[in-house]
PDB file of N, CA and C in Angstrom:
ATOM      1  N   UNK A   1      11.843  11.430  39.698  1.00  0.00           N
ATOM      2  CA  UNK A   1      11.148  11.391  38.432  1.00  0.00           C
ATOM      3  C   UNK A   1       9.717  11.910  38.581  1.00  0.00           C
ATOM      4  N   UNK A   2       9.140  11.221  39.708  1.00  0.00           N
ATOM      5  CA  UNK A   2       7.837  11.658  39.755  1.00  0.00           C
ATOM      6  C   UNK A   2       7.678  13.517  40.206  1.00  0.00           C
ATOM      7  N   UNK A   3       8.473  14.234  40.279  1.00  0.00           N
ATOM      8  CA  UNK A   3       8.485  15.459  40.727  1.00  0.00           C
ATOM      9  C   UNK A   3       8.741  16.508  39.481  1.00  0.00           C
ATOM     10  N   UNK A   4       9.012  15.620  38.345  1.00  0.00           N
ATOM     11  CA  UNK A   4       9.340  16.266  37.040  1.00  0.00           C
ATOM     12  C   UNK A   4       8.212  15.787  35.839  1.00  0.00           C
ATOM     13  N   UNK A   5       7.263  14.997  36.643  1.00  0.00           N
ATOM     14  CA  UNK A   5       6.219  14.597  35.483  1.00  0.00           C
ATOM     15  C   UNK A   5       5.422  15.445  34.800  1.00  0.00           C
ATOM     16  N   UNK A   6       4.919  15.901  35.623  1.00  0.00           N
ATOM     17  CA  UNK A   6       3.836  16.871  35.207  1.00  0.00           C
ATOM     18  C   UNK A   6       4.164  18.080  34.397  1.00  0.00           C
ATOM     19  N   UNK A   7       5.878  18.381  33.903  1.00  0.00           N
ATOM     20  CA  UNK A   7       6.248  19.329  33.246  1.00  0.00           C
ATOM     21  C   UNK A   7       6.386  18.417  31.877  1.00  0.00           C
ATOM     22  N   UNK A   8       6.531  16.900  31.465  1.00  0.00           N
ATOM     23  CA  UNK A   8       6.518  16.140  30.557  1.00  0.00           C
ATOM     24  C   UNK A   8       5.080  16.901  29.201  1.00  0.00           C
ATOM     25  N   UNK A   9       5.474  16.702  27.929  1.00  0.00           N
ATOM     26  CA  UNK A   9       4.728  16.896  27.054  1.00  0.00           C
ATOM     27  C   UNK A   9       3.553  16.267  27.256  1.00  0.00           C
ATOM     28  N   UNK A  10       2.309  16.446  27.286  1.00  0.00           N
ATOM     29  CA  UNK A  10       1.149  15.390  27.170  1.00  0.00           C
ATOM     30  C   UNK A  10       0.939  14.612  25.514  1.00  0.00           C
ATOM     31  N   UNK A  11       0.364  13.389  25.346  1.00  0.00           N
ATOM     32  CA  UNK A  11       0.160  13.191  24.069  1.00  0.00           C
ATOM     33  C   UNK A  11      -0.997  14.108  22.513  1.00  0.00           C
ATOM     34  N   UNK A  12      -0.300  13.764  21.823  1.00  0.00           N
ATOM     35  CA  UNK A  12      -1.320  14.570  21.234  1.00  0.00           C
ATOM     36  C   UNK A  12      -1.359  13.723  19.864  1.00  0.00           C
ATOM     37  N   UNK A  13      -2.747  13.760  19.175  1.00  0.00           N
ATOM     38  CA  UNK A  13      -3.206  13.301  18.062  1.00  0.00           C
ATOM     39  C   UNK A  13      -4.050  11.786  18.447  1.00  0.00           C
ATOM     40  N   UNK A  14      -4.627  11.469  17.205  1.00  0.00           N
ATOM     41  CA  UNK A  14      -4.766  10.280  17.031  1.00  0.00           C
ATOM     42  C   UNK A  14      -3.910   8.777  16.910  1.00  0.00           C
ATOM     43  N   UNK A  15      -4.170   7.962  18.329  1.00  0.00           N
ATOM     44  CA  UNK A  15      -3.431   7.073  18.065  1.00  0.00           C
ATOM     45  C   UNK A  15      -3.125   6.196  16.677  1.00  0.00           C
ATOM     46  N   UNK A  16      -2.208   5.124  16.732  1.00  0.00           N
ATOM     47  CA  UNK A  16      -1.994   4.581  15.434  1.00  0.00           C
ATOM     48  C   UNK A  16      -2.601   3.645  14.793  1.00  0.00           C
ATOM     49  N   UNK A  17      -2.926   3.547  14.279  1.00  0.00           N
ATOM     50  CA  UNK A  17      -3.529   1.865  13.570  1.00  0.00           C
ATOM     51  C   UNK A  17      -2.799   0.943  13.833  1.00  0.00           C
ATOM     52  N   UNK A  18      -3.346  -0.237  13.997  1.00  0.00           N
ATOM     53  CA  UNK A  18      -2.140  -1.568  14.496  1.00  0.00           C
ATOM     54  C   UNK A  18      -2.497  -1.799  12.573  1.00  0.00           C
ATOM     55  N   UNK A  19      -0.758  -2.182  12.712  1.00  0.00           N
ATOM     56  CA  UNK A  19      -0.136  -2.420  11.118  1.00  0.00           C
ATOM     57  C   UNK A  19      -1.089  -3.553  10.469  1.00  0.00           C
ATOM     58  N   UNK A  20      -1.216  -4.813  11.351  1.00  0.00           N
ATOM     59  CA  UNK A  20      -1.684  -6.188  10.726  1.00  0.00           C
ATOM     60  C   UNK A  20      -3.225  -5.411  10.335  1.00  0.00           C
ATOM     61  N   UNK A  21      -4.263  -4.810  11.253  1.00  0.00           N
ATOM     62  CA  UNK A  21      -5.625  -4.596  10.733  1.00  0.00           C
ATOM     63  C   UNK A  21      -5.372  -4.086   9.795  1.00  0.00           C
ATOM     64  N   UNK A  22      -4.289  -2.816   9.417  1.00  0.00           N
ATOM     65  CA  UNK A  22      -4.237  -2.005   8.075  1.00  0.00           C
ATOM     66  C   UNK A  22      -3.869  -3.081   6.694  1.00  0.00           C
ATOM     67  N   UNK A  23      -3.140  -3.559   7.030  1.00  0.00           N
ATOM     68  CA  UNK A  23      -2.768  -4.585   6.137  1.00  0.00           C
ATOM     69  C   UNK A  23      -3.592  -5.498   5.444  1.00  0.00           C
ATOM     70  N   UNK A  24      -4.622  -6.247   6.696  1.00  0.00           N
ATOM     71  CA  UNK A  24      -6.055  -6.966   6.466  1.00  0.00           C
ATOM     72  C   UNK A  24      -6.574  -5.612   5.605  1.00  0.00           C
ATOM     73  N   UNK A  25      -6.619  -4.995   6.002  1.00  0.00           N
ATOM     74  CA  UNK A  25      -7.589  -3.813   4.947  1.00  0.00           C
ATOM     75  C   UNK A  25      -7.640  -3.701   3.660  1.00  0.00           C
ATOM     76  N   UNK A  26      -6.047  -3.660   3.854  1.00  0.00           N
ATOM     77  CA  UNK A  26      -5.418  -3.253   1.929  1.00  0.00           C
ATOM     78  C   UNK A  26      -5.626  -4.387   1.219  1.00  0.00           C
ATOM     79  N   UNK A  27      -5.153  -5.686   2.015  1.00  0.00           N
ATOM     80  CA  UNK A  27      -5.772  -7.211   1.000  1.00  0.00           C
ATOM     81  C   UNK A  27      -6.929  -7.121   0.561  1.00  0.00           C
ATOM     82  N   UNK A  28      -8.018  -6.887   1.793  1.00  0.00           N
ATOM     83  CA  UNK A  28      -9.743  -6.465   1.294  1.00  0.00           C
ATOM     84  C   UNK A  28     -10.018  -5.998   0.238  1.00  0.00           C
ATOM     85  N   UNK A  29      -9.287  -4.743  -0.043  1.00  0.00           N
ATOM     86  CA  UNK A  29      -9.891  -3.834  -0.989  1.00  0.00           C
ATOM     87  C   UNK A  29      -9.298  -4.110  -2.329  1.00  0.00           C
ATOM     88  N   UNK A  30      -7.987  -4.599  -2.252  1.00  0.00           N
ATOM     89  CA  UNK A  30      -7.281  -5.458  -3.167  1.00  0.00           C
ATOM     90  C   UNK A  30      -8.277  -6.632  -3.861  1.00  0.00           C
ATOM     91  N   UNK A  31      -8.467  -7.676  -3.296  1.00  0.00           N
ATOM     92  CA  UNK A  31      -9.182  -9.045  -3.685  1.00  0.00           C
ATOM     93  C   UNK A  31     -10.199  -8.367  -4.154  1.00  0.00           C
ATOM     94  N   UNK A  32     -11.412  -7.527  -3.625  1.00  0.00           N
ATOM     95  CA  UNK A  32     -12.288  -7.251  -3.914  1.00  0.00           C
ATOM     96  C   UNK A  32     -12.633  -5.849  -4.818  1.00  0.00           C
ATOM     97  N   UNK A  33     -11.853  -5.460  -5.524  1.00  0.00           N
ATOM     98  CA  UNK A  33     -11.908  -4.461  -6.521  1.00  0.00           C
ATOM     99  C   UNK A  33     -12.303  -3.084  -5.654  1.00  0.00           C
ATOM    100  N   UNK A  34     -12.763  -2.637  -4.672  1.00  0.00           N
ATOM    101  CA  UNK A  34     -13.237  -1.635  -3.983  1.00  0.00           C
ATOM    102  C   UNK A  34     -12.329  -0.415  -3.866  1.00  0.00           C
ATOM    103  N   UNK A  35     -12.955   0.450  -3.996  1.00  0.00           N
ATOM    104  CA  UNK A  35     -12.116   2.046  -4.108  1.00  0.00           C
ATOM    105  C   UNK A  35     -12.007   2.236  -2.463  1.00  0.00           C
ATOM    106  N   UNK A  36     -10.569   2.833  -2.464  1.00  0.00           N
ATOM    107  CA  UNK A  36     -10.422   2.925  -0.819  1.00  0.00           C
ATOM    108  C   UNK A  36     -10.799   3.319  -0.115  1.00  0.00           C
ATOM    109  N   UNK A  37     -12.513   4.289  -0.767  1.00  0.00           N
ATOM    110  CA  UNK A  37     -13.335   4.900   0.423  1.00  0.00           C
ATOM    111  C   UNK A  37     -14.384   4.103   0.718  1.00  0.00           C
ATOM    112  N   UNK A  38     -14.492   2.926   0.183  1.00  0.00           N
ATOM    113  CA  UNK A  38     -15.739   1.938   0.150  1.00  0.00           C
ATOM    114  C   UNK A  38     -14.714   0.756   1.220  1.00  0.00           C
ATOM    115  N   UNK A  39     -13.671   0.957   1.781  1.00  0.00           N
ATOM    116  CA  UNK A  39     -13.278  -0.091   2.636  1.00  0.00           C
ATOM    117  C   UNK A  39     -13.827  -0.336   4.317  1.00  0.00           C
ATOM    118  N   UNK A  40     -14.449  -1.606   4.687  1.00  0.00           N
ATOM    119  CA  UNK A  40     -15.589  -1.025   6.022  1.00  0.00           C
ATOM    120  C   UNK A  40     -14.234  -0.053   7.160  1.00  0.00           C
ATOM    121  N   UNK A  41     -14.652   0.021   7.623  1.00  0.00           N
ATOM    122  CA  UNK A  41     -14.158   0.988   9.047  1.00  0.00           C
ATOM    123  C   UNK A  41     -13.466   0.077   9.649  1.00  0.00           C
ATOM    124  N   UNK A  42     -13.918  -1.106  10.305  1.00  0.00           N
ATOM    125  CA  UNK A  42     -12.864  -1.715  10.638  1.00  0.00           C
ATOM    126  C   UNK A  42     -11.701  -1.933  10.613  1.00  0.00           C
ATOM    127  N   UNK A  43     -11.507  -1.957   9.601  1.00  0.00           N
ATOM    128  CA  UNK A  43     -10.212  -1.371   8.981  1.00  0.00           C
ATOM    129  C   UNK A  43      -8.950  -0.323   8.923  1.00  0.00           C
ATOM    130  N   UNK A  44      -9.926   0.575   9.737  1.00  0.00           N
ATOM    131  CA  UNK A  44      -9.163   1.619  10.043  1.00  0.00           C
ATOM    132  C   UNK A  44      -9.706   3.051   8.996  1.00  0.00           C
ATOM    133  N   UNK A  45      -9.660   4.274   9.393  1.00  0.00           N
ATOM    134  CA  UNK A  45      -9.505   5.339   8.181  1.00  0.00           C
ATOM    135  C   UNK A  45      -9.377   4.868   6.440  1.00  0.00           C
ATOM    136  N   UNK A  46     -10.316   5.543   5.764  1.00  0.00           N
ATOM    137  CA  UNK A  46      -9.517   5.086   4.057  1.00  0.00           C
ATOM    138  C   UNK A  46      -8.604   5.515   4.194  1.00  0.00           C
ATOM    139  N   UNK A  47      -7.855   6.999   4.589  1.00  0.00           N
ATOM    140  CA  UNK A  47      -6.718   7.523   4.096  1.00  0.00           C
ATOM    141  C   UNK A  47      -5.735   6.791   4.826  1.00  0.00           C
ATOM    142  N   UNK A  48      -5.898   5.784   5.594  1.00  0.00           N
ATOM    143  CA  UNK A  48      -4.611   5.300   6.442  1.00  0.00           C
ATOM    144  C   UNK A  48      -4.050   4.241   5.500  1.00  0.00           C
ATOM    145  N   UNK A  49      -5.466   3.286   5.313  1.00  0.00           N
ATOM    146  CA  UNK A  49      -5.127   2.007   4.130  1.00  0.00           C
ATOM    147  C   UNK A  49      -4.465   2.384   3.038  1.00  0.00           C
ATOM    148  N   UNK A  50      -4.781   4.005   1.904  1.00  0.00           N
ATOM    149  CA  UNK A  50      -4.117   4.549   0.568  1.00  0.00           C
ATOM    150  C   UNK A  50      -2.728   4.859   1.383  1.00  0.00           C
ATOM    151  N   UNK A  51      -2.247   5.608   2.567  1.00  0.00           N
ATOM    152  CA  UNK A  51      -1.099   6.107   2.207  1.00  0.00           C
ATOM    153  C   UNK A  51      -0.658   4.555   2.867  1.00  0.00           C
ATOM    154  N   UNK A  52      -0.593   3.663   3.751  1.00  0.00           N
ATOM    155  CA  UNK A  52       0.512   2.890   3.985  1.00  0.00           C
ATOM    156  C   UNK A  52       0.558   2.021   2.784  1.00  0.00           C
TER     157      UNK A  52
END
């Protein structure tokens, strides 16, 4: 295996958001009337919180 690694794809892009912070996000902006570009960062990307 180890003699075939280095021909393996490397990763590419931005990893994922863990689901529960996105989720905490969308409640946030939910309870609190806020447009999804006013949600803090913590949270993750706005566009991650609108599309999931």
């Amino acid at each position: 295996m180890r003699r075939i690694e280095p021909f393996f794809p490397l990763a590419h892009g931005v990893p994922r958001v863990d689901d529960r912070r996105v989720l905490s996000g969308i409640v946030y902006v939910i309870r609190n009337g806020l447009q999804w570009k006013d949600a803090p960062k913590a949270y993750g990307p706005h566009k991650t919180l609108y599309n999931r």
